[in-house]
PDB file of N, CA and C in Angstrom:
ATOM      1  N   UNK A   1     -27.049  46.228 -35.335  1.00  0.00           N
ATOM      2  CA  UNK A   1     -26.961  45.031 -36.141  1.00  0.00           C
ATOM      3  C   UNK A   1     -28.304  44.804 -36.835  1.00  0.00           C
ATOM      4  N   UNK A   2     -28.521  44.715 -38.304  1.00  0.00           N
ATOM      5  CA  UNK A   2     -29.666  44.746 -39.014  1.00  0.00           C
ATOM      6  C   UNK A   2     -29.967  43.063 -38.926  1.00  0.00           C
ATOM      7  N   UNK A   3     -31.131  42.732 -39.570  1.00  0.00           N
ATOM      8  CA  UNK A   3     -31.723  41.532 -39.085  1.00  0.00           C
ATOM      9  C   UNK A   3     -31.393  40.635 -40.470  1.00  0.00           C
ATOM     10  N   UNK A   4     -31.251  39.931 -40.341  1.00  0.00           N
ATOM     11  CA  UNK A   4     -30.957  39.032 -41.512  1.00  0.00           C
ATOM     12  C   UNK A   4     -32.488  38.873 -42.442  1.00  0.00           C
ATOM     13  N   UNK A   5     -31.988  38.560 -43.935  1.00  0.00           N
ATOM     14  CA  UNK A   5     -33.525  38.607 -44.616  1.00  0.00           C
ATOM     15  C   UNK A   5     -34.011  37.162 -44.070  1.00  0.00           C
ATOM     16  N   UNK A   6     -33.758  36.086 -43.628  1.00  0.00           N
ATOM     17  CA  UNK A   6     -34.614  34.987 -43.221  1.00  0.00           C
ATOM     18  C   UNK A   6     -35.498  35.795 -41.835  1.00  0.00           C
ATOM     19  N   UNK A   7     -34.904  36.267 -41.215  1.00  0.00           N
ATOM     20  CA  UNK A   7     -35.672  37.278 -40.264  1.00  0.00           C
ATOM     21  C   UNK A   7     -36.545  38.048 -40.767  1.00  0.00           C
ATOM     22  N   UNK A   8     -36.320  38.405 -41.286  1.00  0.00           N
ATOM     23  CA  UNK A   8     -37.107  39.441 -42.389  1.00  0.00           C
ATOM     24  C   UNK A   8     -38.203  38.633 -42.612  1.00  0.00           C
ATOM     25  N   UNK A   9     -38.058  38.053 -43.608  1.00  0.00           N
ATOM     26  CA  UNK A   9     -39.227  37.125 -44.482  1.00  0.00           C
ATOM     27  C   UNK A   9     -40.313  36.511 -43.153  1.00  0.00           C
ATOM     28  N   UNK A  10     -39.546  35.982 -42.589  1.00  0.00           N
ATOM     29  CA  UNK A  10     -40.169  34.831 -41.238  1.00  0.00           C
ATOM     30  C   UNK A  10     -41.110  35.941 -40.589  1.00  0.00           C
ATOM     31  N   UNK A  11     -40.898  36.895 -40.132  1.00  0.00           N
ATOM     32  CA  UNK A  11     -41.725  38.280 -39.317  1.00  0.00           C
ATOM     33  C   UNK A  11     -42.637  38.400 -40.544  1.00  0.00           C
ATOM     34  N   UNK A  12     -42.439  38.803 -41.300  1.00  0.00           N
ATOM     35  CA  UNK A  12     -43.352  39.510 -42.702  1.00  0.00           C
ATOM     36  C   UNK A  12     -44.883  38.390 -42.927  1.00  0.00           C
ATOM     37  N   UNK A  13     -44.015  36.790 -42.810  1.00  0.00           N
ATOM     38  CA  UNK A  13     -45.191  35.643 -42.812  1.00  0.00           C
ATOM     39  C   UNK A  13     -45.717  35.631 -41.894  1.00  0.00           C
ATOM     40  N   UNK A  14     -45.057  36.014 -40.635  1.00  0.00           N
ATOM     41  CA  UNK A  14     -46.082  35.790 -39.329  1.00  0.00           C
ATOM     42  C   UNK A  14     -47.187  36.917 -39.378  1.00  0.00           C
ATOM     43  N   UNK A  15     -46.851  38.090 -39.665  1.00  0.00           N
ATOM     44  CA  UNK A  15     -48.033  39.051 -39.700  1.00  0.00           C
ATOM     45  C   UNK A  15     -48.786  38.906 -40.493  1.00  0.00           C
ATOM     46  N   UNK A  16     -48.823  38.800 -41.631  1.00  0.00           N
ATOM     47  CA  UNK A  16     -49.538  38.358 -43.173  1.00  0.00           C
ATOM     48  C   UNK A  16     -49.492  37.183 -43.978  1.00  0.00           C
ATOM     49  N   UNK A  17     -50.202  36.394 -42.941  1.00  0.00           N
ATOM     50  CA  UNK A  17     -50.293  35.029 -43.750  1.00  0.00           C
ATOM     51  C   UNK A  17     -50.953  34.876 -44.947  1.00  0.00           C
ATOM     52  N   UNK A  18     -52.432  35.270 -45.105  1.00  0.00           N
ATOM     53  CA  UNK A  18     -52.844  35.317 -46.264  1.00  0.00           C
ATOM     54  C   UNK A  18     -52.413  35.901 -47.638  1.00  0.00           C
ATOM     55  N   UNK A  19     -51.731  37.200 -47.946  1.00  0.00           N
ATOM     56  CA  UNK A  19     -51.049  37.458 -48.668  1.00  0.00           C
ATOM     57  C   UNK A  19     -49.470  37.111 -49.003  1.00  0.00           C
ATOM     58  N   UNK A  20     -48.718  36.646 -48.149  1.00  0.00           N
ATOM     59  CA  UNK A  20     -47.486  36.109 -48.521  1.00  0.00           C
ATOM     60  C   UNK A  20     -47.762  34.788 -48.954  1.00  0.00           C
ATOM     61  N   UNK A  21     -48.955  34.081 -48.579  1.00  0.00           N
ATOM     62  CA  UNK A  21     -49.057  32.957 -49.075  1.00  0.00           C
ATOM     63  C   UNK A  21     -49.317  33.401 -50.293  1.00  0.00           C
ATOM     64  N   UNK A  22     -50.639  33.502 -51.215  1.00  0.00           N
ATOM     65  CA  UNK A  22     -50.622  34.147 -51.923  1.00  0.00           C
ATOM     66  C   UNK A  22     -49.574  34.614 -53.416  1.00  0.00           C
ATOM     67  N   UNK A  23     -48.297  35.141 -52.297  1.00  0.00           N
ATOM     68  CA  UNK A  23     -47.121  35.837 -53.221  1.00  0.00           C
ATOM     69  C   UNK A  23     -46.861  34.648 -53.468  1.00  0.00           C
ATOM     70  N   UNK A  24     -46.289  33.893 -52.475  1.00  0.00           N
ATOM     71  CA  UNK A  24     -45.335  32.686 -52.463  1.00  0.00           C
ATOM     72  C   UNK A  24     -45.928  31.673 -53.646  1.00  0.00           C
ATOM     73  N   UNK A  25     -47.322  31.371 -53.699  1.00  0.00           N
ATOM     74  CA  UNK A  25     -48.274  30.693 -54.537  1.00  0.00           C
ATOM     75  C   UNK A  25     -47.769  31.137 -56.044  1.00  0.00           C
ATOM     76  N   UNK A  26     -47.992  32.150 -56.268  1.00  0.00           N
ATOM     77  CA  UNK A  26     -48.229  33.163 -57.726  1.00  0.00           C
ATOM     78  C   UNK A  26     -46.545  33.329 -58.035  1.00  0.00           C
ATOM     79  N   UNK A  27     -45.543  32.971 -57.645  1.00  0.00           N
ATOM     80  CA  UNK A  27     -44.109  33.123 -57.474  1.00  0.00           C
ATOM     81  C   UNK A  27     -44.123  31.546 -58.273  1.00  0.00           C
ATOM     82  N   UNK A  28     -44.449  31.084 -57.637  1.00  0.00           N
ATOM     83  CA  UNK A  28     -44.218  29.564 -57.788  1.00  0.00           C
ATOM     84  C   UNK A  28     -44.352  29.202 -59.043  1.00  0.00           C
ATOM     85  N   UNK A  29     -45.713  29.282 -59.103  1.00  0.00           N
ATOM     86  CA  UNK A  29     -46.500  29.197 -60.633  1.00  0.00           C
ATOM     87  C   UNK A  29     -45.764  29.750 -61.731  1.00  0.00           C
ATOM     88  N   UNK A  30     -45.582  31.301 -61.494  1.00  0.00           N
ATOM     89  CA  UNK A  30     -44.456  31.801 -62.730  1.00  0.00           C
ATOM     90  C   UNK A  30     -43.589  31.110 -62.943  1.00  0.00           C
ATOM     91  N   UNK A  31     -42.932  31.057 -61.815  1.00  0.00           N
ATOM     92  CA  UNK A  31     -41.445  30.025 -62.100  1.00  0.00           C
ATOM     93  C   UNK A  31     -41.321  28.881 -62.570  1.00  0.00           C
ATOM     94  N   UNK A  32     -42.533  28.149 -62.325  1.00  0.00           N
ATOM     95  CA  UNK A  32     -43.083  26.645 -63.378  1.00  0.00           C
ATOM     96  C   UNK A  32     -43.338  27.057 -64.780  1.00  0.00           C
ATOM     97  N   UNK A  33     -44.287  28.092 -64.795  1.00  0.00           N
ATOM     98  CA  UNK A  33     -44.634  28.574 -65.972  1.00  0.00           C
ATOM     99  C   UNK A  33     -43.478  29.405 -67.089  1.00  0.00           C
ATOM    100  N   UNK A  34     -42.435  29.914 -66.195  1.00  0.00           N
ATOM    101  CA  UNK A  34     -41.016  30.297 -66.937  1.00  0.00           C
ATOM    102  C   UNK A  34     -40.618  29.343 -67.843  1.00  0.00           C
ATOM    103  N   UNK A  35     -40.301  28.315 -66.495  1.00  0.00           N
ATOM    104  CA  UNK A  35     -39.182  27.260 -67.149  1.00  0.00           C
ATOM    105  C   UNK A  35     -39.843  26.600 -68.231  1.00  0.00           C
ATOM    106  N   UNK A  36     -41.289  26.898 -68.008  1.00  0.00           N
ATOM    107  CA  UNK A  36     -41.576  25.054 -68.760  1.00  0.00           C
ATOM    108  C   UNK A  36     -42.492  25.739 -70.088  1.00  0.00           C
ATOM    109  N   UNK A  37     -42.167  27.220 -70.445  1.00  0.00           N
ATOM    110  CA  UNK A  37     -42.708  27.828 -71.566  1.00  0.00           C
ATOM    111  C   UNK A  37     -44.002  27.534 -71.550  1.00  0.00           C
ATOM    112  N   UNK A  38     -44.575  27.861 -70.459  1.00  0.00           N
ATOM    113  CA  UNK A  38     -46.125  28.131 -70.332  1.00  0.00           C
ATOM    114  C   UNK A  38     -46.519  29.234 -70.224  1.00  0.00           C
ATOM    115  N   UNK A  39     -46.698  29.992 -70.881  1.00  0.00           N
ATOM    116  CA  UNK A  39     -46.921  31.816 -70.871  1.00  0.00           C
ATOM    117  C   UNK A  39     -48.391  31.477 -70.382  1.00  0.00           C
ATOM    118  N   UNK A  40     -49.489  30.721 -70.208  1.00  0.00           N
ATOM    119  CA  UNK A  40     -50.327  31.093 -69.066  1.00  0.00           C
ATOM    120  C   UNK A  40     -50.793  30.850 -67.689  1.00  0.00           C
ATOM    121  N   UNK A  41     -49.422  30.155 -67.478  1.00  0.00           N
ATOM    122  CA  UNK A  41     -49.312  29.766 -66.715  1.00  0.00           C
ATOM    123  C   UNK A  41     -48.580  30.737 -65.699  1.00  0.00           C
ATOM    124  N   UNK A  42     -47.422  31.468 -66.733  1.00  0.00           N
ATOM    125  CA  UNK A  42     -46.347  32.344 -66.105  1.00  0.00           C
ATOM    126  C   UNK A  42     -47.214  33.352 -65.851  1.00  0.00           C
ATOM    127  N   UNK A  43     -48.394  34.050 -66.690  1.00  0.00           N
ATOM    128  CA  UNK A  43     -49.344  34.833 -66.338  1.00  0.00           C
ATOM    129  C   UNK A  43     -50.084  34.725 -64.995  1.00  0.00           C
ATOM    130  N   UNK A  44     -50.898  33.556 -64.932  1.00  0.00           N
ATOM    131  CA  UNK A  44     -51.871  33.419 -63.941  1.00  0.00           C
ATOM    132  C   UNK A  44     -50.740  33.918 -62.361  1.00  0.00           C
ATOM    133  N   UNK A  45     -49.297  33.111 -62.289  1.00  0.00           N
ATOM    134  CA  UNK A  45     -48.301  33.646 -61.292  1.00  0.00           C
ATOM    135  C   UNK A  45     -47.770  34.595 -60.967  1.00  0.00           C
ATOM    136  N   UNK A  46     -47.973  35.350 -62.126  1.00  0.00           N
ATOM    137  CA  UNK A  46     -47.625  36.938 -61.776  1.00  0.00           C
ATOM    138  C   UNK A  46     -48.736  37.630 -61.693  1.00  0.00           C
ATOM    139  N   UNK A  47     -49.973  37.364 -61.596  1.00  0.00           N
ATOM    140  CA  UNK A  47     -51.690  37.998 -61.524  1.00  0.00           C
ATOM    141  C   UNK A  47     -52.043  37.971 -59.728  1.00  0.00           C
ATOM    142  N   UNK A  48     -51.316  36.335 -59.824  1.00  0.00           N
ATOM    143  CA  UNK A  48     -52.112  35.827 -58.149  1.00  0.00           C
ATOM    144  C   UNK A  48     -50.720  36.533 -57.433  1.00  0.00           C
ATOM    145  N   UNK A  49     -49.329  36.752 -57.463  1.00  0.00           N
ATOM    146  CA  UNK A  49     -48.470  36.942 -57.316  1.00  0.00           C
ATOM    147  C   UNK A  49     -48.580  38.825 -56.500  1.00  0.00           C
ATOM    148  N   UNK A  50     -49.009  39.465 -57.820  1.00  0.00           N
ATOM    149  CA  UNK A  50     -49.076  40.855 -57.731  1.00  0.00           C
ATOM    150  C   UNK A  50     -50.961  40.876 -56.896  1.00  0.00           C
ATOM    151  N   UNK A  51     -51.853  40.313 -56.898  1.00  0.00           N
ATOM    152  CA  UNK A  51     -52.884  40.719 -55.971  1.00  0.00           C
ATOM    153  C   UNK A  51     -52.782  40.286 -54.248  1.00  0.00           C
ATOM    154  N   UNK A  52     -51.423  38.931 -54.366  1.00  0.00           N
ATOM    155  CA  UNK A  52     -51.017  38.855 -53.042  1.00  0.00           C
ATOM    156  C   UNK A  52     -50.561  40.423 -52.173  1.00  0.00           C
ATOM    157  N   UNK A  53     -49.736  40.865 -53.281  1.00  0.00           N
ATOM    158  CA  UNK A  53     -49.053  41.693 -52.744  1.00  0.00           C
ATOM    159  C   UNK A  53     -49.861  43.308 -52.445  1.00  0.00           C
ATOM    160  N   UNK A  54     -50.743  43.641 -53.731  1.00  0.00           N
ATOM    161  CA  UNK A  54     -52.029  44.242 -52.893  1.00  0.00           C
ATOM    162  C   UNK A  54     -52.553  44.153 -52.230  1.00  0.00           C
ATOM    163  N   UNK A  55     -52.938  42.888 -51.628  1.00  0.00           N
ATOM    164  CA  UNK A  55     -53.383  42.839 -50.563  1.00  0.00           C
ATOM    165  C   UNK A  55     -52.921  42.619 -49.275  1.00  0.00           C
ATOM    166  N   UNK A  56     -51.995  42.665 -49.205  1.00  0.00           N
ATOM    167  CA  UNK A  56     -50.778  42.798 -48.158  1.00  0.00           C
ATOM    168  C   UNK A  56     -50.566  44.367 -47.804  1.00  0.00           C
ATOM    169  N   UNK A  57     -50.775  45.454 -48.947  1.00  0.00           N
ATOM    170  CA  UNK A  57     -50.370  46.464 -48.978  1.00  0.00           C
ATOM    171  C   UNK A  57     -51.899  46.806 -48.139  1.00  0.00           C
ATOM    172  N   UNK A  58     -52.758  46.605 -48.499  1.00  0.00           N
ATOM    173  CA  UNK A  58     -54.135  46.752 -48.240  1.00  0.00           C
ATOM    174  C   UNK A  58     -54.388  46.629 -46.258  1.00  0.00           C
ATOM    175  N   UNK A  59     -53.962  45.636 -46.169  1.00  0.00           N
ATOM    176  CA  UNK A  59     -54.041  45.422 -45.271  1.00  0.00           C
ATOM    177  C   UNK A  59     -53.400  46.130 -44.264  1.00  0.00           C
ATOM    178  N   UNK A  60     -52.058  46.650 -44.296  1.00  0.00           N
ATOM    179  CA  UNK A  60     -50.827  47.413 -43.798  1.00  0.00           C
ATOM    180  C   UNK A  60     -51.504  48.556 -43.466  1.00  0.00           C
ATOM    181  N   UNK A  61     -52.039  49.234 -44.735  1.00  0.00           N
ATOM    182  CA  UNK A  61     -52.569  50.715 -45.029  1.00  0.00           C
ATOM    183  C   UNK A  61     -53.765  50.799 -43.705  1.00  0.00           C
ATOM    184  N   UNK A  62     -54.318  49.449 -43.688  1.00  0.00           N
ATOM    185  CA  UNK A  62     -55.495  49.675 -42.954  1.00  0.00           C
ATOM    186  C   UNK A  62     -55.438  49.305 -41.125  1.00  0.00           C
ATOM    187  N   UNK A  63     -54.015  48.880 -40.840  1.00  0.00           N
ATOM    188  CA  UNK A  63     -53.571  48.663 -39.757  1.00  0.00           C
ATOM    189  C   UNK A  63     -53.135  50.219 -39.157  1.00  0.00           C
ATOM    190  N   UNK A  64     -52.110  50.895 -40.173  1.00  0.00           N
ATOM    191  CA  UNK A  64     -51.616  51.742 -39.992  1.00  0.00           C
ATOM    192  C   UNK A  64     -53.225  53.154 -39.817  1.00  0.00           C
ATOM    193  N   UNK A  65     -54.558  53.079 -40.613  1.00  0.00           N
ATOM    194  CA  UNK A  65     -54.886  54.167 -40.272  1.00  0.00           C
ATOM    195  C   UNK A  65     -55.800  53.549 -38.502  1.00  0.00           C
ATOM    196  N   UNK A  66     -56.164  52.033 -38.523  1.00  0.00           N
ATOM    197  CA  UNK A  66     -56.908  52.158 -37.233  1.00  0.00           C
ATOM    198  C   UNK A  66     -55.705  53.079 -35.789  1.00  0.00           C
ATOM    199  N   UNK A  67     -54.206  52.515 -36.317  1.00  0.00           N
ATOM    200  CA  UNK A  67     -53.639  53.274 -35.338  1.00  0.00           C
ATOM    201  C   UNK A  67     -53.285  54.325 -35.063  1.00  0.00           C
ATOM    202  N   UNK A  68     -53.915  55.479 -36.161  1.00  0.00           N
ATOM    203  CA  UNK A  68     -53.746  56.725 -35.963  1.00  0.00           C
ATOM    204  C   UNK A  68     -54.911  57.093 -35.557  1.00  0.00           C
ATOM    205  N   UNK A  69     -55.887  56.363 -35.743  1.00  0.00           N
ATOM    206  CA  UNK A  69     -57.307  56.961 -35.248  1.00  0.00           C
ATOM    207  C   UNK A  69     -57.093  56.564 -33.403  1.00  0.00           C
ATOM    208  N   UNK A  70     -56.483  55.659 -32.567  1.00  0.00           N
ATOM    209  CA  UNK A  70     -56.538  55.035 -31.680  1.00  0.00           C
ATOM    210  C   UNK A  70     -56.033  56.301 -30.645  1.00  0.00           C
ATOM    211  N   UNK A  71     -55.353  57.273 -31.476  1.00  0.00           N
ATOM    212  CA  UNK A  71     -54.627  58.357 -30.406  1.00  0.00           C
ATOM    213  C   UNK A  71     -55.539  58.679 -29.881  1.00  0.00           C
ATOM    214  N   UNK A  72     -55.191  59.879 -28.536  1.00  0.00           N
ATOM    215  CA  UNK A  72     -56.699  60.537 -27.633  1.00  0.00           C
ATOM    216  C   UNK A  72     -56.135  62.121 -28.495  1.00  0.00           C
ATOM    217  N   UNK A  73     -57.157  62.835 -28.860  1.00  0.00           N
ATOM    218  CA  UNK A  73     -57.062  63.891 -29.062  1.00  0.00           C
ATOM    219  C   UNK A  73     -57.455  64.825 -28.377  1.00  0.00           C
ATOM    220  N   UNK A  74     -57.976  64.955 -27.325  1.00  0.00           N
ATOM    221  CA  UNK A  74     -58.329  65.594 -26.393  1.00  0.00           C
ATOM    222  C   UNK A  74     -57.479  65.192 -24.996  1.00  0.00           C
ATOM    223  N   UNK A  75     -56.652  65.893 -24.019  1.00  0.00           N
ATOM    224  CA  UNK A  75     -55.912  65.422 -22.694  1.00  0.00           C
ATOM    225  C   UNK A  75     -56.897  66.015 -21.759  1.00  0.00           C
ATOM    226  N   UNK A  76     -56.168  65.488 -20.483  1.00  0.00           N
ATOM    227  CA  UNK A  76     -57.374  66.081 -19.010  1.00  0.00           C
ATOM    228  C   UNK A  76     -56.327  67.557 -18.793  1.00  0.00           C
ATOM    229  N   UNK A  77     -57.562  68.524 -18.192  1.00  0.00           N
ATOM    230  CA  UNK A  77     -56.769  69.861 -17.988  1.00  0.00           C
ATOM    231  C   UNK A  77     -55.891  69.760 -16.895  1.00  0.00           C
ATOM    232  N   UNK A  78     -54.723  70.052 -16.387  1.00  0.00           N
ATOM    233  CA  UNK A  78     -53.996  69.991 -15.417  1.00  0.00           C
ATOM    234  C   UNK A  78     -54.852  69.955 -13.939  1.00  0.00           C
ATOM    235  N   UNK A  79     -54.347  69.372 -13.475  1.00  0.00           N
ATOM    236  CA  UNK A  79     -54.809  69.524 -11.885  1.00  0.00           C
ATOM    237  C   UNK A  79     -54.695  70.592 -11.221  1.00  0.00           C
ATOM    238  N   UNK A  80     -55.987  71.169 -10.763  1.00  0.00           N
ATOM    239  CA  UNK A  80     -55.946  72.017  -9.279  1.00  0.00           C
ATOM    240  C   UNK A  80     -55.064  72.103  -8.196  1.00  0.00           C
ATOM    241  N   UNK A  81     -54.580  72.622  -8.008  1.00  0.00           N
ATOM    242  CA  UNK A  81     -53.938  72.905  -6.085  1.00  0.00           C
ATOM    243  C   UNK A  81     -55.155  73.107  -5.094  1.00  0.00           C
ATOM    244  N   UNK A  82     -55.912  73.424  -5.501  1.00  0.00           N
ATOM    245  CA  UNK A  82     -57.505  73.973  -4.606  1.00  0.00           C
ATOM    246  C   UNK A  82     -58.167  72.509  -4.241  1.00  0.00           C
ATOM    247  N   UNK A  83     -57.773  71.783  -5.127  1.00  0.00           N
ATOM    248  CA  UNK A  83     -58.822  70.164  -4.574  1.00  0.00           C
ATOM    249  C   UNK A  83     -58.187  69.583  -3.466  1.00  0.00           C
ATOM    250  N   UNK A  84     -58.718  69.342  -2.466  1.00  0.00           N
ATOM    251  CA  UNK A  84     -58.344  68.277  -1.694  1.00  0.00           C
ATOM    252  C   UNK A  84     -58.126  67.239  -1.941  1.00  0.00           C
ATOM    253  N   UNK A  85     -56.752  66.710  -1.053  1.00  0.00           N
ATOM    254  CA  UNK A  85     -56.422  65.326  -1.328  1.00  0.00           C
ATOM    255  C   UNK A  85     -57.012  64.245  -1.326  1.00  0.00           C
ATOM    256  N   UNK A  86     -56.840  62.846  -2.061  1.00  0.00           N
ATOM    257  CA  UNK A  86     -57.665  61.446  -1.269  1.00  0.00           C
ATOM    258  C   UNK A  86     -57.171  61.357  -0.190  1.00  0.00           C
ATOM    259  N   UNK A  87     -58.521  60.386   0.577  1.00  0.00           N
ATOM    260  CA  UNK A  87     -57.843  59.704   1.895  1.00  0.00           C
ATOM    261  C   UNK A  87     -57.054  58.812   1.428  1.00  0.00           C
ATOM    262  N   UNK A  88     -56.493  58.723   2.652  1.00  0.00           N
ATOM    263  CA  UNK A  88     -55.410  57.341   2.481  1.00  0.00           C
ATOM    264  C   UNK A  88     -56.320  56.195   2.365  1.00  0.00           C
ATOM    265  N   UNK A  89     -55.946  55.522   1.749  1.00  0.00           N
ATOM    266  CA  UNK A  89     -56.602  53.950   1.794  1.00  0.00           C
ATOM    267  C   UNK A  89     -56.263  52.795   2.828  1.00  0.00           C
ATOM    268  N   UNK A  90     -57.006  52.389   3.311  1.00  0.00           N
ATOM    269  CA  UNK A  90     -56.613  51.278   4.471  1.00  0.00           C
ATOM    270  C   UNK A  90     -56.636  49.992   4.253  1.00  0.00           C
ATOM    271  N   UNK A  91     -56.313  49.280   5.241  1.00  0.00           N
ATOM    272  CA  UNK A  91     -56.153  47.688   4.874  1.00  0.00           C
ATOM    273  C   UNK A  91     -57.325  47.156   5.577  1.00  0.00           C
ATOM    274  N   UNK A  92     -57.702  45.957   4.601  1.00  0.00           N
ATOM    275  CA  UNK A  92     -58.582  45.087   5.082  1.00  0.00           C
ATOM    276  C   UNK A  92     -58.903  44.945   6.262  1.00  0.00           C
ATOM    277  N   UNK A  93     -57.789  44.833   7.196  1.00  0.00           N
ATOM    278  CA  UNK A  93     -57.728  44.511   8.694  1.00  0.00           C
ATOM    279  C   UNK A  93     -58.028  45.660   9.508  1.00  0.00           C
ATOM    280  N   UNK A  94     -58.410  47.264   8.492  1.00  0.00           N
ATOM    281  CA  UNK A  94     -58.762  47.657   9.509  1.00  0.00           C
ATOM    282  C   UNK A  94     -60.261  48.379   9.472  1.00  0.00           C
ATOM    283  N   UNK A  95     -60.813  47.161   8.776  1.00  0.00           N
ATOM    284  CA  UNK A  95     -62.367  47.081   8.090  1.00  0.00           C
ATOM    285  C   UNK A  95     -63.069  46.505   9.225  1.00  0.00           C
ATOM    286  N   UNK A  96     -62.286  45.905   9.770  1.00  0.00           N
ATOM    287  CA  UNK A  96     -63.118  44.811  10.789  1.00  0.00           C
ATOM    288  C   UNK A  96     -63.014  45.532  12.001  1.00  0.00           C
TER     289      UNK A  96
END
């Protein structure tokens, strides 16, 4: 079952507040600036609109490389049969 777009949108704002605000801002403005035949107005909303959204992209890009750097690239070599085991560990009570 896919997620509904209010799901959608709602997740998208919680991770990236600063740029969906941003979109949402520069969205707005156009759409004032549409209706009400303000071509610089409709400009400035599609400027702040489209650098929201760079920088949203910006941000993503830069989430996505810290978590490829986060892998271990090097593993531990398999374990010996030749090492001896730990001791068992004991309880407090039999410290005293």
């Amino acid at each position: 079952m896919s997620e509904t777009l209010s799901r959608k949108l709602k997740k998208i704002y919680r991770q990236e507040k600063i740029s969906t605000f941003l979109v949402t801002f520069g969205v707005a403005d156009a759409m004032l600036g549409g209706f009400s035949q303000r071509w610089t107005l409709l400009s400035l909303g599609v400027s702040i609109a489209v650098a929201g959204g760079v920088i949203g992209w910006l941000q993503i890009e830069k989430a996505r490389k810290v978590a490829s750097l986060s892998t271990p690239r090097r593993y531990l070599s398999p374990s010996r049969t030749n090492l001896q085991p730990l001791p068992t560990l004991k309880r407090k009570q039999d410290y005293r």
